[in-house]
Protein backbone atom coordinates (compact mmCIF):
# COMPACT_ATOMS: atom_id res chain seq x y z
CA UNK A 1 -17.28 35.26 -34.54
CA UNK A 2 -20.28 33.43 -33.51
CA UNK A 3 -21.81 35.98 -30.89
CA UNK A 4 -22.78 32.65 -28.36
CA UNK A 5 -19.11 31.78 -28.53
CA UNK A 6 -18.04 35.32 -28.22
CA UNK A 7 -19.86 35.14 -24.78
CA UNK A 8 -18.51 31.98 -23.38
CA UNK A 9 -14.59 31.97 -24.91
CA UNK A 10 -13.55 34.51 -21.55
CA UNK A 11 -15.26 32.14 -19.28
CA UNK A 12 -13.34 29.24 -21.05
CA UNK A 13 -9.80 31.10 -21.12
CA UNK A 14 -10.52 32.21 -17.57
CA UNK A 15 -11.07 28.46 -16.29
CA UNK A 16 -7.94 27.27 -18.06
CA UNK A 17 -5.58 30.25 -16.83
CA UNK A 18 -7.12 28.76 -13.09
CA UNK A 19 -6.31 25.19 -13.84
CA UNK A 20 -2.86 26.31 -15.13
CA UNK A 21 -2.31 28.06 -11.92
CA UNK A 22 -3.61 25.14 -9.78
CA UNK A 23 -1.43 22.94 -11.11
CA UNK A 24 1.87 25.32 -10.72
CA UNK A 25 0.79 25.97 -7.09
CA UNK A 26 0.44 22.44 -6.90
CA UNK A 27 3.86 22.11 -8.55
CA UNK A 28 5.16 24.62 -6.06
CA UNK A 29 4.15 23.15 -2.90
CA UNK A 30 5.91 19.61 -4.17
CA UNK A 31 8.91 20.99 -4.55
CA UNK A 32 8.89 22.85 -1.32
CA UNK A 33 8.28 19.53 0.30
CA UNK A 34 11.20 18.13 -1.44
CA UNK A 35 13.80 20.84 -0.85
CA UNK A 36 12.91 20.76 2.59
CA UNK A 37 13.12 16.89 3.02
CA UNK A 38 16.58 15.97 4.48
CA UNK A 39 18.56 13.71 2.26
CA UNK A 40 19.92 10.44 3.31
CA UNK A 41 22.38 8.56 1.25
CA UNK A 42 21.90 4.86 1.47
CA UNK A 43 24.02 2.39 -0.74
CA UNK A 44 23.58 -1.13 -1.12
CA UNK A 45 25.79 -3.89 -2.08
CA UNK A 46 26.10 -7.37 -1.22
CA UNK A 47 25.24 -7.87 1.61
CA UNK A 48 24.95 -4.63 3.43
CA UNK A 49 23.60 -1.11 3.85
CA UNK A 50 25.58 1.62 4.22
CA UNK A 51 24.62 2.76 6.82
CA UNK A 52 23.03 0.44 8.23
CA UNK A 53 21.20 2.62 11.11
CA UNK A 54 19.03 6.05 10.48
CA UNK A 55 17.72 8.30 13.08
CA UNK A 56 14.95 10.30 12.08
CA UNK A 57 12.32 12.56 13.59
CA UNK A 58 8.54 11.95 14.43
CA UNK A 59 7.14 13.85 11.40
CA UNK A 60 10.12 14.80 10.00
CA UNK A 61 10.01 14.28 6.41
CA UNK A 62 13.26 12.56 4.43
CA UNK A 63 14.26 11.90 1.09
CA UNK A 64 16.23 8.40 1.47
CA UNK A 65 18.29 8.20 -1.74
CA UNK A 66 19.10 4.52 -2.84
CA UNK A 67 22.09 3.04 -4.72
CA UNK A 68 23.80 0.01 -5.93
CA UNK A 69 26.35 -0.59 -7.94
CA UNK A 70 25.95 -4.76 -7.86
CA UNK A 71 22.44 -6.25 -8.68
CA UNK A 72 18.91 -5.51 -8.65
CA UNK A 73 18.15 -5.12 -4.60
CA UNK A 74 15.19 -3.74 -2.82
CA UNK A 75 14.98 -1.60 0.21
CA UNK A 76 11.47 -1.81 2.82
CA UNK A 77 10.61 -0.96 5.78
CA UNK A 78 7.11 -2.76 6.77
CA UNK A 79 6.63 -1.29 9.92
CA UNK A 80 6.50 2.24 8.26
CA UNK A 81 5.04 1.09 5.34
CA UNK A 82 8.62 2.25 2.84
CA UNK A 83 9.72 0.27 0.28
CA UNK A 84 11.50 0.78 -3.23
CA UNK A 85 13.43 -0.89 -5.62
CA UNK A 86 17.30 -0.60 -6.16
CA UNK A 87 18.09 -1.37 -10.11
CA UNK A 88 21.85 -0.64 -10.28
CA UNK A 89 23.32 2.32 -11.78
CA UNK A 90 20.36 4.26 -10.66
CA UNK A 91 19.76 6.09 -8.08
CA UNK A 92 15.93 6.00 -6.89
CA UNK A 93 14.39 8.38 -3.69
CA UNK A 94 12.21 7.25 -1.22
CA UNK A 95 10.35 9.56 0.86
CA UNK A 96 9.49 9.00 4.35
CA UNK A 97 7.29 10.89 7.17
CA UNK A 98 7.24 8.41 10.19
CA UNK A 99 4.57 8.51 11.98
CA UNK A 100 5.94 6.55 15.21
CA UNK A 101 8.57 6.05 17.41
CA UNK A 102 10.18 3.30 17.88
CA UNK A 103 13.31 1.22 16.09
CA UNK A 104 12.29 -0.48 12.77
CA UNK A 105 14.10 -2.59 10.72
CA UNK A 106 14.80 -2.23 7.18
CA UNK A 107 16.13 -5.31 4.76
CA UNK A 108 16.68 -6.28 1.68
CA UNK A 109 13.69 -7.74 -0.07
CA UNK A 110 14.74 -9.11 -3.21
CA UNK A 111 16.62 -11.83 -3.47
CA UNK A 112 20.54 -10.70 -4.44
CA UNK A 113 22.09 -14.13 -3.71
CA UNK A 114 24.00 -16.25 -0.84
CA UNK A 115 24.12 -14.10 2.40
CA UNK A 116 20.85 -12.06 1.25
CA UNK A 117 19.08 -12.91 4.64
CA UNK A 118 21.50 -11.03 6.75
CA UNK A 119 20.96 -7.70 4.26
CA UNK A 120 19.36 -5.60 7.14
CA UNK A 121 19.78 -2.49 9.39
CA UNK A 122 17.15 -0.13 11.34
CA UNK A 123 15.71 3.28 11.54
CA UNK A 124 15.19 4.97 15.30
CA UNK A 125 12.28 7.34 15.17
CA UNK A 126 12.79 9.55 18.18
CA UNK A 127 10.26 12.46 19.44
């Protein structure tokens, strides 16, 4: 083996086993996050939520799970800056840390047909 390479291969193999273990921790602390979120079934169909109101926690971190079983819908939240599609047969997550109290409405934001502009409901962020 080339004796320059010989030199500098450890230092090489010792910055990838570091970069490997960043990224697990990384890894790690995501799914701590995410097992720790509380999960919140929401389904959508025309032209409601189910349920249609959420309290949640200042800070408290939630993993909103979306479904529909009808049409492509969409699910925001302006005021806390949340939104996400709902393609049917799928189930998508939206995570959410408010960062406010207050009640906030949530709605429907892709058109899904006659009756769409009622599609609403609204979170409570308490202290």
């Amino acid at each position: 083996m080339n004796p320059f390479l010989r030199k500098i291969a450890p230092a090489c193999l010792l910055g990838v086993c570091a970069a490997a273990g960043f990224g697990v921790a990384a890894w790690a602390d995501g799914a701590a996050a995410t097992r720790h979120a509380r999960l919140i079934k929401v389904s959508a169909r025309r032209f409601v939520f189910s349920p249609d109101h959420l309290t949640i926690k200042k800070g408290e971190t939630v993993d909103i799970e979306l479904s529909t079983a009808d049409v492509l819908m969409g699910f925001s939240v302006p005021d806390l800056n949340a939104r996400s599609d709902i393609p049917p047969g799928q189930v998508m997550h939206l995570k959410l840390t408010p960062d406010k109290v207050g009640t906030f409405v949530f709605l429907c934001d892709i058109f899904c047909g006659s009756g769409h502009e009622n599609m609403s409901g609204s979170i409570t962020v308490t202290e």
